[in-house]
Protein backbone atom coordinates (compact mmCIF):
# COMPACT_ATOMS: atom_id res chain seq x y z
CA UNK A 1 0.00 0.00 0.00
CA UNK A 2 1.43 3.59 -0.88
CA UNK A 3 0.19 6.57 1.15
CA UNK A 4 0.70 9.97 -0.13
CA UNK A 5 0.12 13.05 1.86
CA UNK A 6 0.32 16.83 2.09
CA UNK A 7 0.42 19.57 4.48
CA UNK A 8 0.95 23.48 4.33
CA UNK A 9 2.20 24.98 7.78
CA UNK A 10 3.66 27.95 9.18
CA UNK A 11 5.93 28.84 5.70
CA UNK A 12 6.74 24.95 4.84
CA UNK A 13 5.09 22.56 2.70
CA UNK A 14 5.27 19.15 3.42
CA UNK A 15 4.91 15.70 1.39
CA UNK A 16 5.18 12.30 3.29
CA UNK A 17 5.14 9.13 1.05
CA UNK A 18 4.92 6.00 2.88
CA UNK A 19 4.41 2.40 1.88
CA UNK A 20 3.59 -0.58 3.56
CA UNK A 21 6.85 -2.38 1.73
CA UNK A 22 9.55 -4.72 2.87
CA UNK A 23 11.23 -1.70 4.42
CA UNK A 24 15.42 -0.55 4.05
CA UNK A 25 17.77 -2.59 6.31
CA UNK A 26 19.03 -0.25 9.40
CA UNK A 27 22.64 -0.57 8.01
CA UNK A 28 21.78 0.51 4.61
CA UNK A 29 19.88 3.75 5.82
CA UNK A 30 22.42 5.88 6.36
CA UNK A 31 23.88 5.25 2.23
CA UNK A 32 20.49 5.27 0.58
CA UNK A 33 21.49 8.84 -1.00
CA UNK A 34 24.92 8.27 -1.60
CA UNK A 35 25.96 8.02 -5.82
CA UNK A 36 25.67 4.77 -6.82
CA UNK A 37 24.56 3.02 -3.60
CA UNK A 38 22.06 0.00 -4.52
CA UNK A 39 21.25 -3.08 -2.82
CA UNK A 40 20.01 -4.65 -6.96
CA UNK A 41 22.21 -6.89 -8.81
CA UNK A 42 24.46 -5.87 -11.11
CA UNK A 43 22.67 -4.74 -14.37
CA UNK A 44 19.97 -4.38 -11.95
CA UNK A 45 20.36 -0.44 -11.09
CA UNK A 46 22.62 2.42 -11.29
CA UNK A 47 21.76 3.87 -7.52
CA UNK A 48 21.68 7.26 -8.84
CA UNK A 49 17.44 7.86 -8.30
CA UNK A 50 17.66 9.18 -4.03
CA UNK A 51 20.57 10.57 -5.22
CA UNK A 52 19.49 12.70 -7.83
CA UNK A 53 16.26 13.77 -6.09
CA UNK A 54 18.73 14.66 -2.79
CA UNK A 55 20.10 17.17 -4.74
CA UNK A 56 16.87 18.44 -6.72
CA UNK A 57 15.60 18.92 -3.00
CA UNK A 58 18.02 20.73 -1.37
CA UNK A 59 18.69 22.58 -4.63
CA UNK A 60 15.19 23.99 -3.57
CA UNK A 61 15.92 24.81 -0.21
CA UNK A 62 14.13 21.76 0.93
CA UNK A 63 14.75 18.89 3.69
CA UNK A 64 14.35 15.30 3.53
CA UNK A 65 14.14 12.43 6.07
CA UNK A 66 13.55 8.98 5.54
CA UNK A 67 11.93 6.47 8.29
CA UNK A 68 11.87 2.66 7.79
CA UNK A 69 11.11 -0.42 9.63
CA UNK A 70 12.22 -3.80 8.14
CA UNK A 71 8.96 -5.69 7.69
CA UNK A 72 6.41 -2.65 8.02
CA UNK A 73 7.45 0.21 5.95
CA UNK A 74 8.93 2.99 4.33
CA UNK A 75 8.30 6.78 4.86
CA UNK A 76 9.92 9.66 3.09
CA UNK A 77 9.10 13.08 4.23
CA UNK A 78 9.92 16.21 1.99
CA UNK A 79 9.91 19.97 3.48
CA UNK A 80 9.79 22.81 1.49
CA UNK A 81 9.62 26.67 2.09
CA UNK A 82 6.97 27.86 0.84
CA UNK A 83 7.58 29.82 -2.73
CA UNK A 84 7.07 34.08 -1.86
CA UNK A 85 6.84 34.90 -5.50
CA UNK A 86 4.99 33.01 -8.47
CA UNK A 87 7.52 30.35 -10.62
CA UNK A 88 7.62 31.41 -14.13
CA UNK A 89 7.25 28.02 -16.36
């Protein structure tokens, strides 16, 4: 099961996706955004994805924490300020 949701409070906006998954090993929590960090097979991966969107987030001024429980879950939660002037597409 994936869970999605949203929240706007005191100049942040917030997205938490969680999952009901096989969860991330405690010793492979503190790597999962490192460059090429991946738990696939060879051929499998690159371990570039939580990379990547580490540095899309923080390039944004945002925050990122990750929560997981081998057997339960996953949970990612995003923080962002909230934008002060309109983003020109």
């Amino acid at each position: 099961m994936l869970e999605v949701r949203t929240m706007c409070s005191n100049g942040t906006v917030e997205v938490e996706v969680a999952d009901t998954g096989v969860g991330i090993a405690h010793d492979n929590l503190n790597r999962i955004f490192d460059p090429f960090f991946t738990t696939k097979n060879v051929g499998r991966g690159t371990g570039l994805g939580l990379s990547v969107s580490y540095g899309i987030i923080k390039e944004h001024a945002g925050k990122i924490d990750v929560r997981s429980t081998q057997g339960k879950g996953t949970s990612f939660r995003l923080e962002f300020p909230v934008a002060r002037k309109g983003v020109h597409v």
